[in-house]
C-alpha atoms as a PDB file:
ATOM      1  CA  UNK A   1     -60.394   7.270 298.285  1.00  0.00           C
ATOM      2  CA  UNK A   2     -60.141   6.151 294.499  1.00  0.00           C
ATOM      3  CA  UNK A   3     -58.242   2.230 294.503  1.00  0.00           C
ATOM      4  CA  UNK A   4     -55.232   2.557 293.693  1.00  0.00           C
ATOM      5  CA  UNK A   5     -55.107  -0.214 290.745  1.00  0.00           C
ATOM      6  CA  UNK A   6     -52.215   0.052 288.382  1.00  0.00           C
ATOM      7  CA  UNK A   7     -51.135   3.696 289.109  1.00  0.00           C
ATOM      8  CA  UNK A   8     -48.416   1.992 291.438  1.00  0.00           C
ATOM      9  CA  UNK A   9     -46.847   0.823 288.096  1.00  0.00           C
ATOM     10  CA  UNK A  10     -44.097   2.071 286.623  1.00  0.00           C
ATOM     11  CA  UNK A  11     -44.714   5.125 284.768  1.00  0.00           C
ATOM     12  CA  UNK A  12     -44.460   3.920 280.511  1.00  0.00           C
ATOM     13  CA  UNK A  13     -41.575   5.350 277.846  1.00  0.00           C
ATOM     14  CA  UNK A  14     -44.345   7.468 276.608  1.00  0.00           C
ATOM     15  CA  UNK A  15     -45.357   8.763 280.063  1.00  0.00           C
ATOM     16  CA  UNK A  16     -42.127   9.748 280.373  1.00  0.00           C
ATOM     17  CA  UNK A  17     -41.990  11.986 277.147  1.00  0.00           C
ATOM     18  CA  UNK A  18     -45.198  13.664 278.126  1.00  0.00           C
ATOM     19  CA  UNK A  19     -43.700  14.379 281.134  1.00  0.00           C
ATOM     20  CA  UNK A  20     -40.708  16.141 279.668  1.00  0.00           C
ATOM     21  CA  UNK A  21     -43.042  17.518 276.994  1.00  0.00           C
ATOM     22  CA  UNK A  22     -45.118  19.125 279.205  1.00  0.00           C
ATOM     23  CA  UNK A  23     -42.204  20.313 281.686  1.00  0.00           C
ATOM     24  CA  UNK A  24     -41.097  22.107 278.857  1.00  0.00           C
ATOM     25  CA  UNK A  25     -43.766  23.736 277.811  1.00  0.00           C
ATOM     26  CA  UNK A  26     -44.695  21.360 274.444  1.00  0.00           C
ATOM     27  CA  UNK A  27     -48.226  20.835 275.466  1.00  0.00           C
ATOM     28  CA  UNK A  28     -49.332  20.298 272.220  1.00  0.00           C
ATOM     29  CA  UNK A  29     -46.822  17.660 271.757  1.00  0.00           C
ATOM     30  CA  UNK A  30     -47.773  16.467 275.218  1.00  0.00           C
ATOM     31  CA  UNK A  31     -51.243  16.320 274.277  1.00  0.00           C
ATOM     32  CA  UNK A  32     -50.337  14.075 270.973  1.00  0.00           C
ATOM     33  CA  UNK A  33     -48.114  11.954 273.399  1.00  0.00           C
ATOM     34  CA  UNK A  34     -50.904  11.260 275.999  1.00  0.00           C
ATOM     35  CA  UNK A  35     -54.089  10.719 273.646  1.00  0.00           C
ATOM     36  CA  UNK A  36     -52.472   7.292 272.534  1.00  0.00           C
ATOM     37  CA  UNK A  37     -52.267   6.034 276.731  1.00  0.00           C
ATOM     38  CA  UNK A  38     -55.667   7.654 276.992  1.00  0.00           C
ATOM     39  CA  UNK A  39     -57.493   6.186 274.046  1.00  0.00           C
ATOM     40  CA  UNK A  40     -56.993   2.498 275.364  1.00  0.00           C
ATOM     41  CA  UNK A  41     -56.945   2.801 279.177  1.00  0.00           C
ATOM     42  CA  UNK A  42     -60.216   2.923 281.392  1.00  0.00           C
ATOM     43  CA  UNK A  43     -60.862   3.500 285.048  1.00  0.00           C
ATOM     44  CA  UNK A  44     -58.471   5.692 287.160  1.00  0.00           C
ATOM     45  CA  UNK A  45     -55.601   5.606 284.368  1.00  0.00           C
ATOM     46  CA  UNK A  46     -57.862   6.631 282.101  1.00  0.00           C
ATOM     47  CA  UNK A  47     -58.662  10.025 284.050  1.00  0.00           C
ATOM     48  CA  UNK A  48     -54.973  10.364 284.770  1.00  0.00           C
ATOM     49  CA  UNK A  49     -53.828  10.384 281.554  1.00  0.00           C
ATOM     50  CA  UNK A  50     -57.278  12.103 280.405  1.00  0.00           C
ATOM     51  CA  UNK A  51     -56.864  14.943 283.320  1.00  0.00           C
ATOM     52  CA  UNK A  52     -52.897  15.676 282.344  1.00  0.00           C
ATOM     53  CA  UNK A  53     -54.156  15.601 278.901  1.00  0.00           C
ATOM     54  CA  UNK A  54     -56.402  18.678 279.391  1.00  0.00           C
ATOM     55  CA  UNK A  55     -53.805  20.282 281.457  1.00  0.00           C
ATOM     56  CA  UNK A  56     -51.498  20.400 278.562  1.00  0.00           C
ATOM     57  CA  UNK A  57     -54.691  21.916 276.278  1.00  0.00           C
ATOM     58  CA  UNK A  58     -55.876  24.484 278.899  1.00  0.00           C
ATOM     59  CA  UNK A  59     -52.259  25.707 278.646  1.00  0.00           C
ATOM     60  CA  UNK A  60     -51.699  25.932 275.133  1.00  0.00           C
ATOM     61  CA  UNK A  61     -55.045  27.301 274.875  1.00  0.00           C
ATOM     62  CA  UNK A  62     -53.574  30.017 277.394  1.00  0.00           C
ATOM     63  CA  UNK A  63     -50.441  30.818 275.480  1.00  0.00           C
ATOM     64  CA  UNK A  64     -52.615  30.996 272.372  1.00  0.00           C
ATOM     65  CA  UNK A  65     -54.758  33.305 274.094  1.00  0.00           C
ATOM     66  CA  UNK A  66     -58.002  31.269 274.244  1.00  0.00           C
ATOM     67  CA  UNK A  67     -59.622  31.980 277.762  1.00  0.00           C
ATOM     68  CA  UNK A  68     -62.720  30.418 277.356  1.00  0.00           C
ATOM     69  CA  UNK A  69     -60.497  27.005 275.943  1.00  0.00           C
ATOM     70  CA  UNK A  70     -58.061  27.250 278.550  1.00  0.00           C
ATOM     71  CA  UNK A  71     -60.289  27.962 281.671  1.00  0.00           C
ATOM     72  CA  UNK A  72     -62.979  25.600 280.760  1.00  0.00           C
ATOM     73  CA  UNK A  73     -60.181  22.547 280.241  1.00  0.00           C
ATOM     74  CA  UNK A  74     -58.531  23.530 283.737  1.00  0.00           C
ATOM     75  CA  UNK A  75     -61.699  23.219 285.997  1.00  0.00           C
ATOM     76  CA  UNK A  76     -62.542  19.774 284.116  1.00  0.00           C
ATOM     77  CA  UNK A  77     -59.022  18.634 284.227  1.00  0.00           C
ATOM     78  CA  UNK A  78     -58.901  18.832 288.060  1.00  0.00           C
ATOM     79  CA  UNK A  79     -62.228  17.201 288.408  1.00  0.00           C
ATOM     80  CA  UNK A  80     -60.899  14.140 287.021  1.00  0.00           C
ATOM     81  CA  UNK A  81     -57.669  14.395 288.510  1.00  0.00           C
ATOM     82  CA  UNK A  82     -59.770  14.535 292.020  1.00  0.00           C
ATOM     83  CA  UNK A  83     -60.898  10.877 290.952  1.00  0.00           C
ATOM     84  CA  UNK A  84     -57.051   9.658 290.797  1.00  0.00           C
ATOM     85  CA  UNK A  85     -54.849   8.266 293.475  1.00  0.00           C
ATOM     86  CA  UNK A  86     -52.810  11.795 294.984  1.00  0.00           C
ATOM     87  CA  UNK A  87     -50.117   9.668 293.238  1.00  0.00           C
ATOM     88  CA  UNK A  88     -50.043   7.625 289.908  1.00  0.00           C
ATOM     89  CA  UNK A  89     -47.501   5.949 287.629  1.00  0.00           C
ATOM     90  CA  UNK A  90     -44.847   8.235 289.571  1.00  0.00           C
ATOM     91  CA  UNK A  91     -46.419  11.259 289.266  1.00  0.00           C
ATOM     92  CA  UNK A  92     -47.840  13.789 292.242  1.00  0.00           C
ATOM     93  CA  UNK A  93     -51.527  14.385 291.348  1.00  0.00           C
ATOM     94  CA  UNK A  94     -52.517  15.788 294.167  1.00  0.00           C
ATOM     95  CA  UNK A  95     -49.629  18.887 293.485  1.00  0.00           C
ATOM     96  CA  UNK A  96     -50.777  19.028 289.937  1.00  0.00           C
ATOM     97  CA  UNK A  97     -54.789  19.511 291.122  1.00  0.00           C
ATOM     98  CA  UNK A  98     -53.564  22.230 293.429  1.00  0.00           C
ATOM     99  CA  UNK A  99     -51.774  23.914 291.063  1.00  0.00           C
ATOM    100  CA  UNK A 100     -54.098  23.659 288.120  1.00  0.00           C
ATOM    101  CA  UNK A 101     -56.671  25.537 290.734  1.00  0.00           C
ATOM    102  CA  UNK A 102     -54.599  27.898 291.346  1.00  0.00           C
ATOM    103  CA  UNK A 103     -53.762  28.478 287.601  1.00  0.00           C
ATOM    104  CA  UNK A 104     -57.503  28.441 287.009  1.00  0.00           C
ATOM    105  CA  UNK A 105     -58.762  31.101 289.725  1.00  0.00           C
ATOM    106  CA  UNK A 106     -55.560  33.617 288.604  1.00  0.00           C
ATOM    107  CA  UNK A 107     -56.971  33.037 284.827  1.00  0.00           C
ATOM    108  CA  UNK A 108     -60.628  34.166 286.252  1.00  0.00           C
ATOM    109  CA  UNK A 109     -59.289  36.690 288.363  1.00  0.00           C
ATOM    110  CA  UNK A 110     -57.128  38.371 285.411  1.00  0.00           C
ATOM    111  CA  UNK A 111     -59.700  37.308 282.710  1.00  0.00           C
ATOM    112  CA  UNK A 112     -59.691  37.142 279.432  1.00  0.00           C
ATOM    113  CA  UNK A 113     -58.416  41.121 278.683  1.00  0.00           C
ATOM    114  CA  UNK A 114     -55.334  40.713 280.843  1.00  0.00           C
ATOM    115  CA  UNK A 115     -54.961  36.644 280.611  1.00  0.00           C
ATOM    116  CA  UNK A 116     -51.159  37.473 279.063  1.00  0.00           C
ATOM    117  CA  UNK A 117     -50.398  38.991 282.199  1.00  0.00           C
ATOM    118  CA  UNK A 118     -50.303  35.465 283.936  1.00  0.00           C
ATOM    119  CA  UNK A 119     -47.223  34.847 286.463  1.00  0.00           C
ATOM    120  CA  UNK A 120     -45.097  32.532 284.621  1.00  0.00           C
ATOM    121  CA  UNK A 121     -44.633  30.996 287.919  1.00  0.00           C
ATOM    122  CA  UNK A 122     -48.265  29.629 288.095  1.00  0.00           C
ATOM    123  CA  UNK A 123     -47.649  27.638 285.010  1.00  0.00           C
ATOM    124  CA  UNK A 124     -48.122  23.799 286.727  1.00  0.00           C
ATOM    125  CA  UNK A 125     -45.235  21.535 286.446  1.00  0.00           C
ATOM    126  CA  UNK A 126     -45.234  17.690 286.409  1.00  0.00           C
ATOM    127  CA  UNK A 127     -43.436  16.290 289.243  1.00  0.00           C
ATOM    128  CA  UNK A 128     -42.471  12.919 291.206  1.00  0.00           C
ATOM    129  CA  UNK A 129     -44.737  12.099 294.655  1.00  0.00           C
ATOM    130  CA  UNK A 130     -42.867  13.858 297.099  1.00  0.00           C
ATOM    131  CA  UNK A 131     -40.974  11.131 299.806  1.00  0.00           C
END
């Protein structure tokens, strides 16, 4: 089980953003708002921030229709998520890992031709550890 270090913290103002960024679909914006946590953390905030981070890319890649972008950022997003607490900096990772796999295996199963034709309701949300 990864320690738990500093992911019981208090998620930070710009945590918060990127959450709402990428809740609303501004990945790219969520992407600009996490690389400036990423950039100076290390250890298991750094793949937190790092795995949300590619997240938000795989799925801007999607609605840009970049398969290769967007598939190959989902399967190493989850790997690093796997490193991460299931929870951290009031976030549920473990929720987020099982729905970026299930985003990525409906992007392999459709594939590239027919990625548009993605159930909006696979899209992964950012959400608080559940009680």
């Amino acid at each position: 089980m990864p320690e738990r270090g500093r992911c019981d913290d208090a998620p930070p103002p710009e945590l918060q953003k990127a959450i709402s960024e990428f809740n609303g679909g501004e990945w790219f914006e969520c992407h600009e708002t996490l690389e400036e946590l990423w950039v100076g953390e290390k250890g298991a905030l750094r793949d937190f921030y790092q795995g949300v981070l590619q997240v938000a890319v795989a799925l801007y890649h999607w609605r840009n229709g970049n398969f290769k972008g967007a598939e190959g950022l989902l399967g190493r997003a989850a790997d690093l998520l796997r490193r991460v607490p299931r929870s951290c900096l009031g976030v549920d990772v473990a929720r987020l890992v099982a729905e970026a796999d299930v985003l990525h295996e409906a992007l392999l199963f459709l594939g590239e031709e027919r990625m548009g034709e993605l159930d909006p309701a696979l899209i992964p949300k950012l959400h608080p550890p559940a009680p």
